[in-house]
PDB file of N, CA and C in Angstrom:
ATOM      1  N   UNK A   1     134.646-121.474 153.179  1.00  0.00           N
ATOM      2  CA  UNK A   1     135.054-120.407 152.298  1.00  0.00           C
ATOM      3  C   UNK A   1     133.912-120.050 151.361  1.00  0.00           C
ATOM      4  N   UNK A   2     134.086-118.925 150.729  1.00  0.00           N
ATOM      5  CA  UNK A   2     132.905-118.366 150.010  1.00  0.00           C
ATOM      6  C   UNK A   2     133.282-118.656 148.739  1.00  0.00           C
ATOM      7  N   UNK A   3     132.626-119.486 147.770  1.00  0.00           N
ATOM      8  CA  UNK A   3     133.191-119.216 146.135  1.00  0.00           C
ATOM      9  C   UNK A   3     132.861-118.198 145.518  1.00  0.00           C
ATOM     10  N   UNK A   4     133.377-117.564 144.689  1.00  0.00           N
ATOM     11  CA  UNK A   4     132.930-116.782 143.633  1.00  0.00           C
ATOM     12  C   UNK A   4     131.909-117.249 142.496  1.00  0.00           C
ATOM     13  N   UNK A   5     130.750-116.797 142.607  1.00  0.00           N
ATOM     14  CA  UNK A   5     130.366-117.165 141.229  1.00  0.00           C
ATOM     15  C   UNK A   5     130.803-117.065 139.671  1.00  0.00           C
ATOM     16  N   UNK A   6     130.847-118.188 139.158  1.00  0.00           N
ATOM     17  CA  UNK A   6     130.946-117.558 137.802  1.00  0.00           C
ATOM     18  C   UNK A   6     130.141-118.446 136.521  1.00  0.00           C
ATOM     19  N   UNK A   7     130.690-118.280 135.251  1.00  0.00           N
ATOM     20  CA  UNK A   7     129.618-118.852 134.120  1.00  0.00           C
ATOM     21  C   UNK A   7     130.529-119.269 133.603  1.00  0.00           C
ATOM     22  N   UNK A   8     129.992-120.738 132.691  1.00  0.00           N
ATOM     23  CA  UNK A   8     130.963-121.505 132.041  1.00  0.00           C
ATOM     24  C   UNK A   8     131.263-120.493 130.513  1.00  0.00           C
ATOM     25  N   UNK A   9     130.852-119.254 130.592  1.00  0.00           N
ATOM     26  CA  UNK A   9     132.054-119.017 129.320  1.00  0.00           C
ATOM     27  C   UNK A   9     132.861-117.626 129.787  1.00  0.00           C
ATOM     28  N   UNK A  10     132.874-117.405 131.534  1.00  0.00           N
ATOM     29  CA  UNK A  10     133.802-116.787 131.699  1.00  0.00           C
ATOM     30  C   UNK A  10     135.688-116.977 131.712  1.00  0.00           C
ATOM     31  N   UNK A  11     136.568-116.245 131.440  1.00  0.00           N
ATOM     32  CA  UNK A  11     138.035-116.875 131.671  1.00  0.00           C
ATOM     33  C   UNK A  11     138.257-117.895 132.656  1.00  0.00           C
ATOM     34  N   UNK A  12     139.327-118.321 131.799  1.00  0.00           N
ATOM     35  CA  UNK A  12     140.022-119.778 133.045  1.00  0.00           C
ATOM     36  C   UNK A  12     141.426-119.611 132.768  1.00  0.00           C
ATOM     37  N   UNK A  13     141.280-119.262 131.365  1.00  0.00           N
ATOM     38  CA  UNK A  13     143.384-119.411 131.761  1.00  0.00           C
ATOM     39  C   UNK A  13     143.595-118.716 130.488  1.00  0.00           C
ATOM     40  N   UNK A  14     144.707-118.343 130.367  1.00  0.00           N
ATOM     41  CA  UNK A  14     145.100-117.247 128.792  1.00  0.00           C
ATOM     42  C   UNK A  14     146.407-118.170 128.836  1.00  0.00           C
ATOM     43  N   UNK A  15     147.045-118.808 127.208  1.00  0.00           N
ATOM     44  CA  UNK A  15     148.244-119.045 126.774  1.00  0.00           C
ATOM     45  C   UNK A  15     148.031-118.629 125.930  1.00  0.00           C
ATOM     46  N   UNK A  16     149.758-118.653 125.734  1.00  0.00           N
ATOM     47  CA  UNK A  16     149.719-117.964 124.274  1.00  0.00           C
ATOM     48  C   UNK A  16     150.640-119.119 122.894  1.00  0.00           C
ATOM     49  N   UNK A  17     150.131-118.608 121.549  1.00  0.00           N
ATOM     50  CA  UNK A  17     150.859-119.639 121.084  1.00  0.00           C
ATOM     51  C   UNK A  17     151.981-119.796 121.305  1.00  0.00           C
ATOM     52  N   UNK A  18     152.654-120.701 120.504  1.00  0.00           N
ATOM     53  CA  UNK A  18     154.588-120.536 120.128  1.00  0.00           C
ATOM     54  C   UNK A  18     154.853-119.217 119.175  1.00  0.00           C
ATOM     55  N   UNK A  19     154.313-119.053 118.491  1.00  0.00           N
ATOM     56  CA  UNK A  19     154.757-118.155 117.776  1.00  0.00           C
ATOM     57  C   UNK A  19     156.108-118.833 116.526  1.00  0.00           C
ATOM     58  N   UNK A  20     155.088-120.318 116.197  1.00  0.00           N
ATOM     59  CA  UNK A  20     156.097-120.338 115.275  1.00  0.00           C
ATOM     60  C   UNK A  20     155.607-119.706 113.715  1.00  0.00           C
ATOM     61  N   UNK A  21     154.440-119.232 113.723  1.00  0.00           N
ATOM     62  CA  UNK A  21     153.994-118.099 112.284  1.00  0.00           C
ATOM     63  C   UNK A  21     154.436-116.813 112.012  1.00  0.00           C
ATOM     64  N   UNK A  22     154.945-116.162 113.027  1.00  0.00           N
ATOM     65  CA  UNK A  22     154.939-114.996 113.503  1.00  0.00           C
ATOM     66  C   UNK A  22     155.082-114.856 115.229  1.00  0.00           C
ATOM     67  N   UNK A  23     154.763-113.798 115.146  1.00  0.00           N
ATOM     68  CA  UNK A  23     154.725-113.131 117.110  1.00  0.00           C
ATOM     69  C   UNK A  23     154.069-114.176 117.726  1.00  0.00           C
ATOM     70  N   UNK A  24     154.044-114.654 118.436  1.00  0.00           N
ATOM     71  CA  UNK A  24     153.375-115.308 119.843  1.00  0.00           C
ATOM     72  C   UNK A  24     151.633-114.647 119.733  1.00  0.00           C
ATOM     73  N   UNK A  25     150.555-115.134 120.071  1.00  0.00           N
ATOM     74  CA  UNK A  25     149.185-114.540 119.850  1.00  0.00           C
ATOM     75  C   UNK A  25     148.780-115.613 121.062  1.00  0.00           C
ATOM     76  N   UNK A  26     147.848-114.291 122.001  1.00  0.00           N
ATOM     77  CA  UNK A  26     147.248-114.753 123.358  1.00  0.00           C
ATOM     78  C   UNK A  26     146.308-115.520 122.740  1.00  0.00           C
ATOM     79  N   UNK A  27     145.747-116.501 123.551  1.00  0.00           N
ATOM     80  CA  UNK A  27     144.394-117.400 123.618  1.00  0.00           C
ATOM     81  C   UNK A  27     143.789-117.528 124.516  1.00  0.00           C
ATOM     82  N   UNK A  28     142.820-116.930 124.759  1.00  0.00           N
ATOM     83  CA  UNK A  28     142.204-117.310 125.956  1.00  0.00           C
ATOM     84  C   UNK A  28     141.084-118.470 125.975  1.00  0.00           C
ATOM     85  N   UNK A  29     140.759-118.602 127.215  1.00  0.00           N
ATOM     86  CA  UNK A  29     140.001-120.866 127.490  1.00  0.00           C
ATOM     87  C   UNK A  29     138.648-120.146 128.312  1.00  0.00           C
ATOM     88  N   UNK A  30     137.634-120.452 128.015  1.00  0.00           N
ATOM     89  CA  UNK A  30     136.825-120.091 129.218  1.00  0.00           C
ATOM     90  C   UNK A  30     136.924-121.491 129.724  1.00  0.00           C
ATOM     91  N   UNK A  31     135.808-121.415 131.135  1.00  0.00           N
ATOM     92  CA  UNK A  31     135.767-122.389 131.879  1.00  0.00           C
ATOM     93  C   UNK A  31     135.191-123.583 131.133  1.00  0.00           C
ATOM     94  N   UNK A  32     134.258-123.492 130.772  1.00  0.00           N
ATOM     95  CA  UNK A  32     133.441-124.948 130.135  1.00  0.00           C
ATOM     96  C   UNK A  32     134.882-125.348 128.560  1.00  0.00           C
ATOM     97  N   UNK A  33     135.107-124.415 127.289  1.00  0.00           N
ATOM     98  CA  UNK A  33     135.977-124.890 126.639  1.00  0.00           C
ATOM     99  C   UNK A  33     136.568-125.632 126.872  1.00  0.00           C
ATOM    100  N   UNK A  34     138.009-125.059 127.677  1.00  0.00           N
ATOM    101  CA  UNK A  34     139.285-125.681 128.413  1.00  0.00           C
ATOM    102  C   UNK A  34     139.234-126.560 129.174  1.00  0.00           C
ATOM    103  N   UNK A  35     138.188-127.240 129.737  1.00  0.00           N
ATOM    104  CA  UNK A  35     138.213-128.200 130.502  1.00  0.00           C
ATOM    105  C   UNK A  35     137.448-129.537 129.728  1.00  0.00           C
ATOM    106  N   UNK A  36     136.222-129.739 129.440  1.00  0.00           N
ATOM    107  CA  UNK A  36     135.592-130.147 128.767  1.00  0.00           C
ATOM    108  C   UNK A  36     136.645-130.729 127.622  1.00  0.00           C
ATOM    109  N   UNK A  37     137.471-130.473 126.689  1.00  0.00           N
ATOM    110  CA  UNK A  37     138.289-130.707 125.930  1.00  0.00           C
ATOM    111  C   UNK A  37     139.160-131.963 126.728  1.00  0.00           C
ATOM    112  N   UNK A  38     139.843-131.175 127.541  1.00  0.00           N
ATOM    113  CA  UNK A  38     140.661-132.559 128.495  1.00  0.00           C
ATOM    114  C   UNK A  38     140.152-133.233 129.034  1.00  0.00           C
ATOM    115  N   UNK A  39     138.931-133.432 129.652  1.00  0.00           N
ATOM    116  CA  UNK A  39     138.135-134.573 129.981  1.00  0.00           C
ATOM    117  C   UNK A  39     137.995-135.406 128.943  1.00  0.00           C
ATOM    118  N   UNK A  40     137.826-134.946 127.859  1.00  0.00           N
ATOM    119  CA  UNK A  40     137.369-135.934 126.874  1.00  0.00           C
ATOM    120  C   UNK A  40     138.771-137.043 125.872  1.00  0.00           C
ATOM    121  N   UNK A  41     139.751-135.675 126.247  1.00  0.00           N
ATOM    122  CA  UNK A  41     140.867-136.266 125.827  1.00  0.00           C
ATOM    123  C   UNK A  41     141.041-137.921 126.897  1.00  0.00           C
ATOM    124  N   UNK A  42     141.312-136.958 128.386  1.00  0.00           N
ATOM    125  CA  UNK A  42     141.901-137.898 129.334  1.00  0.00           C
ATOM    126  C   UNK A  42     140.877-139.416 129.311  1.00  0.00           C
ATOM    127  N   UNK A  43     139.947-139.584 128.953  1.00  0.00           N
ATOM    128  CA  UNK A  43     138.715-140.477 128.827  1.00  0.00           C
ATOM    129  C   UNK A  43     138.780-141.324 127.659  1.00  0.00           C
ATOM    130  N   UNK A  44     138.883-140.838 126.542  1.00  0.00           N
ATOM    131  CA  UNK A  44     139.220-141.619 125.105  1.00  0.00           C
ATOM    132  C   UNK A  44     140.601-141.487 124.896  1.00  0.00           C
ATOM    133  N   UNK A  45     141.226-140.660 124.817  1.00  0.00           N
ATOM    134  CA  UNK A  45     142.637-141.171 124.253  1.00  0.00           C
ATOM    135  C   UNK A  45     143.557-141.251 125.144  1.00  0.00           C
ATOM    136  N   UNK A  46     143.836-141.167 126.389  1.00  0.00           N
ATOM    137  CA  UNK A  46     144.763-141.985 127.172  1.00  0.00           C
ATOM    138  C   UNK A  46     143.959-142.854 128.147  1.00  0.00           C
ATOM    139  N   UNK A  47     142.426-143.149 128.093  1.00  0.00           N
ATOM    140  CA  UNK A  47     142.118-143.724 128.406  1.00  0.00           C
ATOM    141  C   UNK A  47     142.087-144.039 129.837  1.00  0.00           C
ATOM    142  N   UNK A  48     142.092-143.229 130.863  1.00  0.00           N
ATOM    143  CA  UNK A  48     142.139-142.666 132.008  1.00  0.00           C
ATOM    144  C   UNK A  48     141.040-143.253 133.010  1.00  0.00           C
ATOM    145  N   UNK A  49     141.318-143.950 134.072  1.00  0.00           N
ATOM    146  CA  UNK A  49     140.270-144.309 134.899  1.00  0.00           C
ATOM    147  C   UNK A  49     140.842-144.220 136.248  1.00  0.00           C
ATOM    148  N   UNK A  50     140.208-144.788 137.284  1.00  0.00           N
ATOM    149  CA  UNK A  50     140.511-144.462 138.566  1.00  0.00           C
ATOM    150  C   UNK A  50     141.422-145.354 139.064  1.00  0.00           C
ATOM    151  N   UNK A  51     141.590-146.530 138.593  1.00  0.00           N
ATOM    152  CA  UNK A  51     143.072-147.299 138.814  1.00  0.00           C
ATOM    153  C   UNK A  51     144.497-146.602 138.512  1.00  0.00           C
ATOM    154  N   UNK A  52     144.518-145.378 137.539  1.00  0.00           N
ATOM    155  CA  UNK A  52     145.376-145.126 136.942  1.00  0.00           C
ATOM    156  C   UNK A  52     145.844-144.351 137.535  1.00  0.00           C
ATOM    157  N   UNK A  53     147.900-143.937 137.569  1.00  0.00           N
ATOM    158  CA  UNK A  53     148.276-142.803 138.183  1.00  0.00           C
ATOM    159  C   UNK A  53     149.055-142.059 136.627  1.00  0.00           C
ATOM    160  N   UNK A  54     148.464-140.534 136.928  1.00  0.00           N
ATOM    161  CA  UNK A  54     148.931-140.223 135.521  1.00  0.00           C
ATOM    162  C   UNK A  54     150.435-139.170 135.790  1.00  0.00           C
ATOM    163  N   UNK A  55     151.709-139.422 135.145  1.00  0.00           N
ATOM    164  CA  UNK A  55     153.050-138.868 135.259  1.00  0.00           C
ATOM    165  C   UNK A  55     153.166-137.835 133.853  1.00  0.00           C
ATOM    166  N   UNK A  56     152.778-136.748 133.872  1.00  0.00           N
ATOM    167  CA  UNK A  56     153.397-135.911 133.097  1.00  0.00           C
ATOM    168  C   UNK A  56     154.281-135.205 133.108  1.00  0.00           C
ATOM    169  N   UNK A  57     155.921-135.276 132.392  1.00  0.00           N
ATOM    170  CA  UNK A  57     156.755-134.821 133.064  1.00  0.00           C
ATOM    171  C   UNK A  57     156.910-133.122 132.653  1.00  0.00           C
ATOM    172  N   UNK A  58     156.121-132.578 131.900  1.00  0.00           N
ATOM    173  CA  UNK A  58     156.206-131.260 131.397  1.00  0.00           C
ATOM    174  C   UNK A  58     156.668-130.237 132.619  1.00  0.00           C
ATOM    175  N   UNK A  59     157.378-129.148 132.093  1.00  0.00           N
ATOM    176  CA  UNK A  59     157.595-127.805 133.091  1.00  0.00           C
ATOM    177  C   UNK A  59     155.903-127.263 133.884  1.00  0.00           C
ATOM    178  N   UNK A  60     155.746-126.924 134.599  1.00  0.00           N
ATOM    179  CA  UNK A  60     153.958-126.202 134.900  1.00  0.00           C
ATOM    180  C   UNK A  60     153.595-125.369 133.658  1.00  0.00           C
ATOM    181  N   UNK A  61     154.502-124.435 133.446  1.00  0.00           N
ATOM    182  CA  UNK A  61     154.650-123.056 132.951  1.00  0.00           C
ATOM    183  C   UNK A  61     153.812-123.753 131.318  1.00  0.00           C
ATOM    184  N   UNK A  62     154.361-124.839 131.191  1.00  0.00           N
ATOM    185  CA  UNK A  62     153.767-125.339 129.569  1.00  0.00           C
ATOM    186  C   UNK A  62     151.985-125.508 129.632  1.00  0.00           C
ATOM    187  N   UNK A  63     150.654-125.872 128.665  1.00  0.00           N
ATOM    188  CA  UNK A  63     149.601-126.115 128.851  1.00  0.00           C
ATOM    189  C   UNK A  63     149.245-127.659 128.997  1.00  0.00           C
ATOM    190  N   UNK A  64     150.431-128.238 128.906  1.00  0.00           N
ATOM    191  CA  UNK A  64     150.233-129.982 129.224  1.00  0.00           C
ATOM    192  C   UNK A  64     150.372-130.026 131.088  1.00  0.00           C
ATOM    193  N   UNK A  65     150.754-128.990 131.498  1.00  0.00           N
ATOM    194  CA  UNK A  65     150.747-129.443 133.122  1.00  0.00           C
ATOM    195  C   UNK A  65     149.156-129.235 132.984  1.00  0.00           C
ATOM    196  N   UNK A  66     148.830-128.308 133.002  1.00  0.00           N
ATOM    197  CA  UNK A  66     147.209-127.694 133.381  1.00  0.00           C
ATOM    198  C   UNK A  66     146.611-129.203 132.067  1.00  0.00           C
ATOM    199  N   UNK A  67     146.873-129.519 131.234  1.00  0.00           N
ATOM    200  CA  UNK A  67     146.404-130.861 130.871  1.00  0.00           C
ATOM    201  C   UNK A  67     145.837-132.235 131.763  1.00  0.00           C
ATOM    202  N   UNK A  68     147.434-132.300 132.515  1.00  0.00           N
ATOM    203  CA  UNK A  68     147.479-133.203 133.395  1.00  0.00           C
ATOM    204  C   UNK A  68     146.088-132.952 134.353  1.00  0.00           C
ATOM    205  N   UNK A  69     146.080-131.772 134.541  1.00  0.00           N
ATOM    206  CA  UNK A  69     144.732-132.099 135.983  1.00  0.00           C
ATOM    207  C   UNK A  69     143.737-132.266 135.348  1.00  0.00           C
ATOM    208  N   UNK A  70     143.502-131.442 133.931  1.00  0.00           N
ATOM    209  CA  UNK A  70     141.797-131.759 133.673  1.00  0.00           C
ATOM    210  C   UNK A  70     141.589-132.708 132.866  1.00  0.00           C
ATOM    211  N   UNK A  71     142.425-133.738 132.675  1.00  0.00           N
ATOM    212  CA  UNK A  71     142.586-135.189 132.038  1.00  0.00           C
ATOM    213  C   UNK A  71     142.610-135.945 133.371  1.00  0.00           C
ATOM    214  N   UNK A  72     143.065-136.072 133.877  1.00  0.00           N
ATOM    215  CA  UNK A  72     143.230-137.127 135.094  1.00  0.00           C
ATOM    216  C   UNK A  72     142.094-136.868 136.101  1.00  0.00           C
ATOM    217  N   UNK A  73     141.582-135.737 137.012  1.00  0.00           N
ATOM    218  CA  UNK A  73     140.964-135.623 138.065  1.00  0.00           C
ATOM    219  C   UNK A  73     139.546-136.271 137.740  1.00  0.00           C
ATOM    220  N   UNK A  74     138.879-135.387 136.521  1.00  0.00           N
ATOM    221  CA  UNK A  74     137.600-135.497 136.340  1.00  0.00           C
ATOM    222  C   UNK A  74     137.395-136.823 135.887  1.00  0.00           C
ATOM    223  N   UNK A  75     138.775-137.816 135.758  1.00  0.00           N
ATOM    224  CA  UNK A  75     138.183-139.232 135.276  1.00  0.00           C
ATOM    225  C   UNK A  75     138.695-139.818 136.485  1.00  0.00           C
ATOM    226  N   UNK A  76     138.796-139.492 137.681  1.00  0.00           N
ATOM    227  CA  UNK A  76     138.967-140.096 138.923  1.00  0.00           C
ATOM    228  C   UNK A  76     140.998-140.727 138.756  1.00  0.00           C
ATOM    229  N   UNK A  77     141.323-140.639 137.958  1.00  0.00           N
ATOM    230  CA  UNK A  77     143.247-140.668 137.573  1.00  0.00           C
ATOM    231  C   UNK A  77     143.794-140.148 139.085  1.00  0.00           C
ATOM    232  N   UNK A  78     144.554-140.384 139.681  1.00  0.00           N
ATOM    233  CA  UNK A  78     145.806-139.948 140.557  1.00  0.00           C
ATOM    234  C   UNK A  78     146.620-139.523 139.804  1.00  0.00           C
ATOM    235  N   UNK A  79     147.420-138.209 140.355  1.00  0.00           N
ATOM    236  CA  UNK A  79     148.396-137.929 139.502  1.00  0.00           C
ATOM    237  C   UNK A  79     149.861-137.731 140.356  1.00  0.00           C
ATOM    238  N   UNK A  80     150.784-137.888 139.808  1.00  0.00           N
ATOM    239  CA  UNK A  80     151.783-138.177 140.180  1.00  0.00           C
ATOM    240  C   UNK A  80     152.868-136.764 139.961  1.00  0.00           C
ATOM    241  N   UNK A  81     152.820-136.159 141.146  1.00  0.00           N
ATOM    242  CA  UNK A  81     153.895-134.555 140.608  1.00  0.00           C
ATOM    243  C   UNK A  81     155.281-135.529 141.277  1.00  0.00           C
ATOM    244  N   UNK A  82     156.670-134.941 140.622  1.00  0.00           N
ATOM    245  CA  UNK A  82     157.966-135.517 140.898  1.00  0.00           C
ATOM    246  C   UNK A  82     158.473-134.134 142.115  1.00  0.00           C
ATOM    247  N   UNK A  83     159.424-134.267 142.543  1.00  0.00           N
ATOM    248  CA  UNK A  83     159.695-133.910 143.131  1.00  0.00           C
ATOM    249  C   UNK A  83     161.186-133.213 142.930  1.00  0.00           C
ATOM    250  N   UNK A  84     162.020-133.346 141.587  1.00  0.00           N
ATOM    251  CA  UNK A  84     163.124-133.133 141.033  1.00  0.00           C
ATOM    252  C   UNK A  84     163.196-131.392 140.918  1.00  0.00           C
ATOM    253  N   UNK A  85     164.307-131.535 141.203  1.00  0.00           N
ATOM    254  CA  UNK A  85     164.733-129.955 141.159  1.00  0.00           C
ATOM    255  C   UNK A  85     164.691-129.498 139.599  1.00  0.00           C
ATOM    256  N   UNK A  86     165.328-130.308 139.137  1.00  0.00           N
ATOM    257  CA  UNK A  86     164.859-130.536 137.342  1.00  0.00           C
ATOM    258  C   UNK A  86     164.485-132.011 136.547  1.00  0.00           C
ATOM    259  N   UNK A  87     163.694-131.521 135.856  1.00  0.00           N
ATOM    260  CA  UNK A  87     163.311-133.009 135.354  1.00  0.00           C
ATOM    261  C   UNK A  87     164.647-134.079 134.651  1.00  0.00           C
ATOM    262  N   UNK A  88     165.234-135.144 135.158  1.00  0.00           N
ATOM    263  CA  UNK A  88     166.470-135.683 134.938  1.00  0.00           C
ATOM    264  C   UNK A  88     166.095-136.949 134.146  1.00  0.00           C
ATOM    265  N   UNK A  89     166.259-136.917 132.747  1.00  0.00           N
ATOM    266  CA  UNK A  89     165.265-138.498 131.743  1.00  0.00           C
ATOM    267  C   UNK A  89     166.168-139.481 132.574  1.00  0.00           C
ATOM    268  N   UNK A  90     167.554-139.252 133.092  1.00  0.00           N
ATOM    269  CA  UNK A  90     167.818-140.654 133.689  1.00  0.00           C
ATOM    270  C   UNK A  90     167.304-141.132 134.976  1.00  0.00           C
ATOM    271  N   UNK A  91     166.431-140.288 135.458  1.00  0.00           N
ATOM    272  CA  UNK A  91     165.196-140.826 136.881  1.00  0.00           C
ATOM    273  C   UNK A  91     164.445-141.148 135.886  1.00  0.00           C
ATOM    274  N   UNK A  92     163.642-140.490 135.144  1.00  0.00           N
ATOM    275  CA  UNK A  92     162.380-140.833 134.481  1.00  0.00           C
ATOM    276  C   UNK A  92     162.684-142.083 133.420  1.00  0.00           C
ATOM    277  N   UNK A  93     163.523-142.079 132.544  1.00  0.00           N
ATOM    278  CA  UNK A  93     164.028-143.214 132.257  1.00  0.00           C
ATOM    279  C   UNK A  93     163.913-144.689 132.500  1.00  0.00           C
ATOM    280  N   UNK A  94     164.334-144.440 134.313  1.00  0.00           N
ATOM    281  CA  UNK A  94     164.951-145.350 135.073  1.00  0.00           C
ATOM    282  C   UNK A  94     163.159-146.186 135.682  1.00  0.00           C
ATOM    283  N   UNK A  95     162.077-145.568 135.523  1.00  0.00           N
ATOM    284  CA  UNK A  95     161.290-145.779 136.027  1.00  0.00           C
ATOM    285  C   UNK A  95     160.659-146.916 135.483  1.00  0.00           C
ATOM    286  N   UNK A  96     160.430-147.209 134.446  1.00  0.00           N
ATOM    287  CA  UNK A  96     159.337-148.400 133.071  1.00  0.00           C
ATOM    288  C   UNK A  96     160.525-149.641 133.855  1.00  0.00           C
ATOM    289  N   UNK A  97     161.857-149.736 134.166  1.00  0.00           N
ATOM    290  CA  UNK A  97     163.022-150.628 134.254  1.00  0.00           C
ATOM    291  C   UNK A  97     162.341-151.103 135.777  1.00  0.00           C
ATOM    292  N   UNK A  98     162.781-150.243 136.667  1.00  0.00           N
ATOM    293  CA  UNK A  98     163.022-149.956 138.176  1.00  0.00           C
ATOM    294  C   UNK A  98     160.875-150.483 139.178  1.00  0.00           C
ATOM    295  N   UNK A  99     160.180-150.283 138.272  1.00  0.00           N
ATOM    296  CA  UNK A  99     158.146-150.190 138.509  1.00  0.00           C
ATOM    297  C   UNK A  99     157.642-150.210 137.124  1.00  0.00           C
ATOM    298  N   UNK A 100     157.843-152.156 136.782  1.00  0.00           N
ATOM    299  CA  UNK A 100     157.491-151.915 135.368  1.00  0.00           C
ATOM    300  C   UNK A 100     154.986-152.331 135.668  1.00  0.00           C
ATOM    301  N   UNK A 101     155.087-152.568 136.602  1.00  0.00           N
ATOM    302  CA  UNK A 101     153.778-152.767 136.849  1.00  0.00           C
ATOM    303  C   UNK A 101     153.241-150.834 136.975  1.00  0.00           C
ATOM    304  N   UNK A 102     153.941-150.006 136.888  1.00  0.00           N
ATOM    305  CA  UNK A 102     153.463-148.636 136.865  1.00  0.00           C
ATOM    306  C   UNK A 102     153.266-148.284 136.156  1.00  0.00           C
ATOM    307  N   UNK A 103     153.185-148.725 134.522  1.00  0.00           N
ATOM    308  CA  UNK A 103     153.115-148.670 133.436  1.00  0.00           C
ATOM    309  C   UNK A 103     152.162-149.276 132.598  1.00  0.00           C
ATOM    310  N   UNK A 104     150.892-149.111 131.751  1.00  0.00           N
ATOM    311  CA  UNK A 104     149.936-149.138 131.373  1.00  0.00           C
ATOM    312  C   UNK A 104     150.055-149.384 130.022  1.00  0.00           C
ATOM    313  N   UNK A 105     149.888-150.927 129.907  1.00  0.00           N
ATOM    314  CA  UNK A 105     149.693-151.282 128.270  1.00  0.00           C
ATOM    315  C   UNK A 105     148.690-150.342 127.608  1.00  0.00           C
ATOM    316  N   UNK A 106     148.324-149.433 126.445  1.00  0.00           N
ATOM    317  CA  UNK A 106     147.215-149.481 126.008  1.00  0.00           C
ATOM    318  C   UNK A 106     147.166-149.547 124.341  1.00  0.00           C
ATOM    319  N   UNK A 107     148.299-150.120 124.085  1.00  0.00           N
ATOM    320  CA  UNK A 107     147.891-150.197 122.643  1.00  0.00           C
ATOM    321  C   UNK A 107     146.793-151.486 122.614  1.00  0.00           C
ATOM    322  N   UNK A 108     146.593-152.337 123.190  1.00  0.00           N
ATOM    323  CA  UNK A 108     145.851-153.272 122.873  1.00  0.00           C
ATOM    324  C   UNK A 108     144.510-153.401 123.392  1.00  0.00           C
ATOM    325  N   UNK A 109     144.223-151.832 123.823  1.00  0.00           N
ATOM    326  CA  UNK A 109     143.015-151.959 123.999  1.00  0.00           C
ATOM    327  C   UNK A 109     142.975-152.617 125.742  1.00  0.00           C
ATOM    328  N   UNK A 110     141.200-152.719 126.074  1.00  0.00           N
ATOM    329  CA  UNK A 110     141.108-152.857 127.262  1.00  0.00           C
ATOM    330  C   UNK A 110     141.383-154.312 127.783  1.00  0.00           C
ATOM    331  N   UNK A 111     142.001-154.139 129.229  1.00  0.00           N
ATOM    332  CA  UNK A 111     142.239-155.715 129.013  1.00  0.00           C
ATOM    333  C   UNK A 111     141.411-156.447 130.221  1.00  0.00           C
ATOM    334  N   UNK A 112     141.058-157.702 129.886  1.00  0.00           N
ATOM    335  CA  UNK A 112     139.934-158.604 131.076  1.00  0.00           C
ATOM    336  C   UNK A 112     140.405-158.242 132.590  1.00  0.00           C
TER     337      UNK A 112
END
């Protein structure tokens, strides 16, 4: 396939706020911003490596799905999409109980 060229401060994605000040106001991400940000998140603060599978249960439509990939991929993370017609907390719930080895201490830091 042929890519398109482009430049890291062309568009990547437009959300818009909540609009809890007022009206809703577009934002747009270029490419280097919007990504670069979640790498760095997925790397220092959830601490993300290639052992890890990452479960975000957000709608797509929200900016934590598009989170999920550029936190997890670029730090080598697996990610885990569900398969639920709607997200049900008593599956997700049921999961830390049911695969408690799927679950990732990290308040204490890295471990031996």
């Amino acid at each position: 396939h042929n890519c398109v060229r482009t430049k890291s401060r062309d568009p990547l994605a437009v959300y818009f706020t909540s609009g809890t000040t007022g009206a809703p106001k577009m934002v747009e991400h270029s490419q280097s911003s919007y990504g670069l940000g979640f790498v760095a998140s997925g790397r220092r603060w959830v601490a993300l490596t290639e052992s890890d599978v990452f479960w975000n249960t957000t709608d797509t439509g929200w900016v934590k799905a598009a989170w999920t990939l550029f936190s997890a991929w670029p730090n080598g993370s697996c990610i885990f999409v569900h398969e639920l017609p709607r997200v049900d907390a008593k599956v997700i719930l049921n999961v830390p109980v049911s695969e408690p080895e799927a679950l990732s201490d990290r308040r204490r830091g890295p471990q031996p």
